[in-house]
C-alpha atoms as a PDB file:
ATOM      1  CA  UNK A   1       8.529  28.167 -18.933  1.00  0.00           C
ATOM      2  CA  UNK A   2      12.313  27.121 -19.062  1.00  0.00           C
ATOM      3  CA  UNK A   3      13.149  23.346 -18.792  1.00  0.00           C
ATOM      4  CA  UNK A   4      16.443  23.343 -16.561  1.00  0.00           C
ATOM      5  CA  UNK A   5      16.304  19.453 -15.951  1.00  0.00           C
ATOM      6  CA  UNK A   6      16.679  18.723 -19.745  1.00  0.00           C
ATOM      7  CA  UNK A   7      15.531  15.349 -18.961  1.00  0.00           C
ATOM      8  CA  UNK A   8      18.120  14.631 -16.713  1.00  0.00           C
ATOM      9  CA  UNK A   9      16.211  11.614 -14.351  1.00  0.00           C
ATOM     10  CA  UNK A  10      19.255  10.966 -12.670  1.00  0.00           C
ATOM     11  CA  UNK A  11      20.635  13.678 -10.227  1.00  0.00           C
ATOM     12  CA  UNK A  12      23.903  13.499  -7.976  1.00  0.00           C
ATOM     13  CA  UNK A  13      22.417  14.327  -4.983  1.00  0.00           C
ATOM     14  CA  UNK A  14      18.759  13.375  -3.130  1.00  0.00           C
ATOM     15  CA  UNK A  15      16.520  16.914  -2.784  1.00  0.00           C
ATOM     16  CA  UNK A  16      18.061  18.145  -6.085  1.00  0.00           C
ATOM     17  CA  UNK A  17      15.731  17.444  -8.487  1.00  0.00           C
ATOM     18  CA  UNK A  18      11.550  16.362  -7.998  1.00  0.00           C
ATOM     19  CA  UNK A  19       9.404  15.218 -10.601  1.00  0.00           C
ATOM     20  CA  UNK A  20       5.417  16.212  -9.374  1.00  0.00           C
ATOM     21  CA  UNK A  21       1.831  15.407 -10.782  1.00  0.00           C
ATOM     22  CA  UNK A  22      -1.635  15.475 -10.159  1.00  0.00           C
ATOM     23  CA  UNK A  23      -3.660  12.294 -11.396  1.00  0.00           C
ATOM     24  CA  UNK A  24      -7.410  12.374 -11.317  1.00  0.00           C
ATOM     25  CA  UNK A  25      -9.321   9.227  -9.624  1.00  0.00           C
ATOM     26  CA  UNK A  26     -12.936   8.076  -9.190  1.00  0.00           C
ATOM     27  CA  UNK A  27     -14.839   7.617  -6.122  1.00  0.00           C
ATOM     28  CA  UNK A  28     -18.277   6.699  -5.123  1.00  0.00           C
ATOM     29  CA  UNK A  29     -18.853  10.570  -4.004  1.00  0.00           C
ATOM     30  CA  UNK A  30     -16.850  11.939  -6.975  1.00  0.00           C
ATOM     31  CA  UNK A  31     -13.425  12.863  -8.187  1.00  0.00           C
ATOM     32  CA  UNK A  32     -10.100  13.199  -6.223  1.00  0.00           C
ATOM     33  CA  UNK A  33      -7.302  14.515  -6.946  1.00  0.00           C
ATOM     34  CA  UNK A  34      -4.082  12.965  -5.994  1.00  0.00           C
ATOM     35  CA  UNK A  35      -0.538  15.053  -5.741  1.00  0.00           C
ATOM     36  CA  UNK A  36       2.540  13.394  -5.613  1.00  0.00           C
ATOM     37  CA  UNK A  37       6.005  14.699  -5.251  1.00  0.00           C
ATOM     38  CA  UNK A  38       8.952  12.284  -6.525  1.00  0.00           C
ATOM     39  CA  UNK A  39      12.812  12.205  -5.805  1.00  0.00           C
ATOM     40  CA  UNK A  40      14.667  11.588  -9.229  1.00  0.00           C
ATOM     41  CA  UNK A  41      17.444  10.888  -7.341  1.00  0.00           C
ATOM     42  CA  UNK A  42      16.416   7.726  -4.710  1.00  0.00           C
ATOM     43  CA  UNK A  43      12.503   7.915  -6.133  1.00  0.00           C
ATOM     44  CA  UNK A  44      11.123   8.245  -3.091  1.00  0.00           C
ATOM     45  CA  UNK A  45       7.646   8.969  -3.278  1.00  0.00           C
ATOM     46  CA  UNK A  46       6.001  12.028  -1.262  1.00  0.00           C
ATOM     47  CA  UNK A  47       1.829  11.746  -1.187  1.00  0.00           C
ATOM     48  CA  UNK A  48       0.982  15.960  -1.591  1.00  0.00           C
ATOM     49  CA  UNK A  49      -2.910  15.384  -1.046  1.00  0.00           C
ATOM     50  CA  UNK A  50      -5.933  13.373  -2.048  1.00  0.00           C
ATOM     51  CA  UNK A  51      -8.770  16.358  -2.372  1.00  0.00           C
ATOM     52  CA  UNK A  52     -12.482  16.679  -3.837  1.00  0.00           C
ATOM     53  CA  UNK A  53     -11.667  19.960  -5.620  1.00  0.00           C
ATOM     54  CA  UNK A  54      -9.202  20.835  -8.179  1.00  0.00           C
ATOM     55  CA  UNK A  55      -7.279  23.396  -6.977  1.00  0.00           C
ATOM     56  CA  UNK A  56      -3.933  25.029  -8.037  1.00  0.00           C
ATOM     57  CA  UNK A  57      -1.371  23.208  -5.561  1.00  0.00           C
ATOM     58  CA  UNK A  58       0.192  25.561  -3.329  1.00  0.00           C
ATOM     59  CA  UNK A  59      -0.178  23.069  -0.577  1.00  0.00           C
ATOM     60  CA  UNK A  60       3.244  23.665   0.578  1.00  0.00           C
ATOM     61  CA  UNK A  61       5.258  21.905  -1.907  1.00  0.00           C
ATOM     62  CA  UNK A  62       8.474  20.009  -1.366  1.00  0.00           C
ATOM     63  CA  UNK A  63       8.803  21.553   1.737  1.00  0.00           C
ATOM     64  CA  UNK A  64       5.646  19.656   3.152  1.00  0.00           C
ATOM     65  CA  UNK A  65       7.063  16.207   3.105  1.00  0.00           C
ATOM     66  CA  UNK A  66      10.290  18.057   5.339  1.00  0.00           C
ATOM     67  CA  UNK A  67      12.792  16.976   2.171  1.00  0.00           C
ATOM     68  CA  UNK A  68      13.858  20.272   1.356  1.00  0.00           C
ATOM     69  CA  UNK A  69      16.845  21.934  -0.201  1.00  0.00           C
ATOM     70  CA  UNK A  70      18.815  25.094  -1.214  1.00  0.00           C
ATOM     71  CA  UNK A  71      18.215  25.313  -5.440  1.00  0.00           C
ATOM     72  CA  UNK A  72      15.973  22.340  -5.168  1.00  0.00           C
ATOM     73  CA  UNK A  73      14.276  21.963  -9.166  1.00  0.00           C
ATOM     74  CA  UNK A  74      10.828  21.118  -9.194  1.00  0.00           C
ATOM     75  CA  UNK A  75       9.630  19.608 -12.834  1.00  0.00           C
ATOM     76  CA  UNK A  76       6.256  18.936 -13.821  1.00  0.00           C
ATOM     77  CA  UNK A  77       4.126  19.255 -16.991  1.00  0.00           C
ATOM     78  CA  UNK A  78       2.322  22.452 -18.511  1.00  0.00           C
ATOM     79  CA  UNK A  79      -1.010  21.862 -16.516  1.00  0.00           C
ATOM     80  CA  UNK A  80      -2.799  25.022 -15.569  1.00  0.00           C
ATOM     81  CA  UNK A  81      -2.398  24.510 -12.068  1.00  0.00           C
ATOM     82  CA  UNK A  82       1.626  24.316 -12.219  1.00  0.00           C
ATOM     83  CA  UNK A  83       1.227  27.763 -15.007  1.00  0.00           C
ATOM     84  CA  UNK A  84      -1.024  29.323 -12.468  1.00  0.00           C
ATOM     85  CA  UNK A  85       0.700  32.705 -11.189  1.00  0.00           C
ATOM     86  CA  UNK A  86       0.207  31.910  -7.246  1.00  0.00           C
ATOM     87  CA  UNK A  87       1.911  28.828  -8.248  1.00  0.00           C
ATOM     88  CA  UNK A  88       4.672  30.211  -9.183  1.00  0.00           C
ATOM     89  CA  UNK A  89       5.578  33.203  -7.121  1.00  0.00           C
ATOM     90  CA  UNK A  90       4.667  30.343  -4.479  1.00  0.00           C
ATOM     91  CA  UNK A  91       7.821  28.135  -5.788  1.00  0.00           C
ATOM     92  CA  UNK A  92      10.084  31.667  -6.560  1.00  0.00           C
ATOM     93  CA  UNK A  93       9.542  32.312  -2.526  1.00  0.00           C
ATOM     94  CA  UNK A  94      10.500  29.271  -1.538  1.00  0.00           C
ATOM     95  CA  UNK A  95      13.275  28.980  -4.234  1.00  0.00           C
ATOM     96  CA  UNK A  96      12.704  26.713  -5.881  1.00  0.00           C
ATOM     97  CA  UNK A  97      13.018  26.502  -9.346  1.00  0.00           C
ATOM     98  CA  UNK A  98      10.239  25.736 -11.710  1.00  0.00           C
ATOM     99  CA  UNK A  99      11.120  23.501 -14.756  1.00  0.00           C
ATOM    100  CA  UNK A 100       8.612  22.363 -17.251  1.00  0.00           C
ATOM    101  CA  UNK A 101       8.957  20.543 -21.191  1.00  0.00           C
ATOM    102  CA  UNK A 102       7.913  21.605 -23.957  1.00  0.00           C
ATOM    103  CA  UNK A 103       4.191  20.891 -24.760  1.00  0.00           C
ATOM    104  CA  UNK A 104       4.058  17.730 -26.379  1.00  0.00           C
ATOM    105  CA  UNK A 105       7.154  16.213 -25.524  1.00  0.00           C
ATOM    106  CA  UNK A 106       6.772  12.628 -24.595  1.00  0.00           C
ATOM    107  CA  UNK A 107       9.395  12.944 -21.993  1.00  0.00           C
ATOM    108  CA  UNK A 108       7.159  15.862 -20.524  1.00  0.00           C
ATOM    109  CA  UNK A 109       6.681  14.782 -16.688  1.00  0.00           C
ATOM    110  CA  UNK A 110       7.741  10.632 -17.593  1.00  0.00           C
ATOM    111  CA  UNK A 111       8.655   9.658 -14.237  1.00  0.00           C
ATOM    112  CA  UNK A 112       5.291  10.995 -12.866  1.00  0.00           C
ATOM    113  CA  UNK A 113       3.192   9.872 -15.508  1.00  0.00           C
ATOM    114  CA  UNK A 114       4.992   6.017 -14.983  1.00  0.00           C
ATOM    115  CA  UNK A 115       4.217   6.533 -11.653  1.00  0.00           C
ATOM    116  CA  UNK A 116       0.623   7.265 -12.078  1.00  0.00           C
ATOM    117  CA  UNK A 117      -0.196   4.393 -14.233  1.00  0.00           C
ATOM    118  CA  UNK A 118       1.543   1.914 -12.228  1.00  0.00           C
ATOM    119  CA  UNK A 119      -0.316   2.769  -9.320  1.00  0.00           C
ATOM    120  CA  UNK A 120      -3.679   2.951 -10.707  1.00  0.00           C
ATOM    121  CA  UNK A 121      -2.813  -0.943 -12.431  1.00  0.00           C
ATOM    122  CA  UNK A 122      -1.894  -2.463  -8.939  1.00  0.00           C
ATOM    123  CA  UNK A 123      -4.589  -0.568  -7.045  1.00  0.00           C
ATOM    124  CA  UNK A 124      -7.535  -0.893  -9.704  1.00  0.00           C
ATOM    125  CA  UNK A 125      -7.669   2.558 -10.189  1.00  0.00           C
ATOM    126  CA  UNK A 126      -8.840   2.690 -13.916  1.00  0.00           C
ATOM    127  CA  UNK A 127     -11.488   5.219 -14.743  1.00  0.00           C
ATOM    128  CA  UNK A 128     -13.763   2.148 -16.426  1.00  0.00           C
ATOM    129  CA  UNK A 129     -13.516   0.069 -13.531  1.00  0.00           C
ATOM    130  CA  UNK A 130     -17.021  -1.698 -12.522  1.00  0.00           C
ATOM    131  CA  UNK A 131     -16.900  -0.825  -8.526  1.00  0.00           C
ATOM    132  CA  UNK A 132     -16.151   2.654  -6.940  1.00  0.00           C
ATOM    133  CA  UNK A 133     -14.153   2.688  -3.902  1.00  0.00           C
ATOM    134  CA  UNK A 134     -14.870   5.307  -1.131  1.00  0.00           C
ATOM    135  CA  UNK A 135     -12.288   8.492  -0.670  1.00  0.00           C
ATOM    136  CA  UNK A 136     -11.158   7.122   3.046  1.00  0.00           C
ATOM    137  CA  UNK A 137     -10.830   3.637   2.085  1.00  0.00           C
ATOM    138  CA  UNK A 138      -9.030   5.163  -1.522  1.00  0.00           C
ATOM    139  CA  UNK A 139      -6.747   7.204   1.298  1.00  0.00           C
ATOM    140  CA  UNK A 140      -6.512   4.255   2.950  1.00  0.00           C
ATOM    141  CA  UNK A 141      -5.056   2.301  -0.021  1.00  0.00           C
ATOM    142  CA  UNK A 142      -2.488   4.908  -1.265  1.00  0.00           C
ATOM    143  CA  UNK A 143      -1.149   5.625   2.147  1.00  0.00           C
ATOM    144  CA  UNK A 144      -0.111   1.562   2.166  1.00  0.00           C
ATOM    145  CA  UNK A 145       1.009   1.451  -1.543  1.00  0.00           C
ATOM    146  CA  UNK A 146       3.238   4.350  -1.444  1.00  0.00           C
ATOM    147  CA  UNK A 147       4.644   4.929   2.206  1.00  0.00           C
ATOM    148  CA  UNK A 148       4.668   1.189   3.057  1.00  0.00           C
ATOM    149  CA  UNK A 149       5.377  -0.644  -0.055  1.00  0.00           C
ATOM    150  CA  UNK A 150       6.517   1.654  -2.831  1.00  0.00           C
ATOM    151  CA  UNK A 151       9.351   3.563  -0.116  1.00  0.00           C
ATOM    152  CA  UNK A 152      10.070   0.806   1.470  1.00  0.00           C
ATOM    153  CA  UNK A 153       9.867  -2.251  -0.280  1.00  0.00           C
ATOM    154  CA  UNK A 154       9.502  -2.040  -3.941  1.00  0.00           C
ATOM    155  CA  UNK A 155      12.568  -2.157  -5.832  1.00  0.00           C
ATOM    156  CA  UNK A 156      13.990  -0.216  -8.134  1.00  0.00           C
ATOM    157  CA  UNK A 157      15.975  -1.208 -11.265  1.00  0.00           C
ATOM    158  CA  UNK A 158      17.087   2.369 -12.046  1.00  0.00           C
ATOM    159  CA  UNK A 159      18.545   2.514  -8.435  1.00  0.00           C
ATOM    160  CA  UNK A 160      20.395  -0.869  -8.204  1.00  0.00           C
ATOM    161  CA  UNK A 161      17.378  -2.913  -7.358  1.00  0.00           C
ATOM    162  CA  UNK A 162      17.056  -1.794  -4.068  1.00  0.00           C
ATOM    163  CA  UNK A 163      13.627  -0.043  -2.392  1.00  0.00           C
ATOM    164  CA  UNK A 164      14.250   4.023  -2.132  1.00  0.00           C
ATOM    165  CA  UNK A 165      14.423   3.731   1.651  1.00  0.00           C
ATOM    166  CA  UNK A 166      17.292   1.560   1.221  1.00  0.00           C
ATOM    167  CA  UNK A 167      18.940   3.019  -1.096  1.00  0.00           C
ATOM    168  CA  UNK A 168      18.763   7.032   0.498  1.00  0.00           C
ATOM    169  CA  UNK A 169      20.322   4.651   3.767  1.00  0.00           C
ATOM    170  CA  UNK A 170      23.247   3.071   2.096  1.00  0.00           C
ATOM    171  CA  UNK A 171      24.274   6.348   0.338  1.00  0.00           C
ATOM    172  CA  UNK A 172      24.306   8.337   3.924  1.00  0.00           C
ATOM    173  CA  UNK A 173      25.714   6.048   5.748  1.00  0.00           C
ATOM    174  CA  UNK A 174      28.603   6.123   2.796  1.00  0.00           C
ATOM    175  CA  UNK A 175      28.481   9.437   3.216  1.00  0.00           C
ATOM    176  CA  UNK A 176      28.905   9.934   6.966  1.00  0.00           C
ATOM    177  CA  UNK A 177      31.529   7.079   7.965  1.00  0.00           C
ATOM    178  CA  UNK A 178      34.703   8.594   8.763  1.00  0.00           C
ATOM    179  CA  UNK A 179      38.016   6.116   8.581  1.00  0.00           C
ATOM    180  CA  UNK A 180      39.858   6.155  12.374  1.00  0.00           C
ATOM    181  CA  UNK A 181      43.601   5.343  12.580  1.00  0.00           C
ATOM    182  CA  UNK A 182      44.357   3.330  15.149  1.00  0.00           C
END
């Protein structure tokens, strides 16, 4: 696999360039598997799927979260699921192009690794924790952190302190007034 992002995290344009991951998390009925898509440009956060079974994630992709675009670069790391063949001709259908590191580089999938472990830290998501939470209220829990607080409240240093929300607002509204002459 080629790496066309070159660890570029900071694109021109929003629904250029996605980072994507799959963390693992305990519940009292067993493992789920979490899927996240990520922005590099406004990181906004896009929740893929919290599932029981690991499964090679052709659940529709960018295009499932409706922030789609022509040449849009999806990087992740080398896991199996993101090597598997379906996978793949999945993303080449959709075009979108596939971009992966080396293995072993430490700047492999950062953003969605970062992401990961700050989540699991403010949610109490470690593997050794004492108590396991149930799926639904785990679903419960992510839905608030990301699409209420992480999109639309946390800020951001690498985007000017601002939440992503915010910050995806103030560059199309830049980008869509027009000056009138009296």
């Amino acid at each position: 696999m080629e790496n066309p992002r070159q660890h570029e995290f900071q694109p021109q344009a929003s629904n250029r360039s996605w980072a994507g991951n799959i963390a693992t998390i305990g519940t009292k009925v067993g493992w789920r598997h979490l899927t996240v898509l990520i922005d590099l440009f406004s990181f906004v956060w896009s929740v893929g799927r919290l599932i029981s079974g690991w499964m090679p994630i052709w659940w529709a992709g960018p295009s499932a979260s409706g922030r789609r675009s022509h040449r849009l670069l999806l990087h992740t790391d080398q896991g199996s699921q993101y090597r598997a063949r379906d996978y793949c001709d999945l993303l080449r259908k959709r075009e979108i192009i596939c971009s992966m590191s080396a293995k072993g580089c430490c700047w492999n999938n950062a953003v969605a690794e970062i992401f990961f472990s700050t989540l699991k830290l403010e949610l109490d998501l470690d593997d050794n924790r004492d108590t396991l939470i149930s799926p639904q209220l785990l679903k419960h829990d992510l839905a608030l952190r990301i699409e209420a607080y992480y999109n639309r409240e946390r800020r951001h240093s690498t985007i000017v302190y601002i939440s992503p929300i915010v910050y995806e607002q103030q560059i199309i509204a830049c980008c869509t007034l027009n000056t009138v002459n009296p």
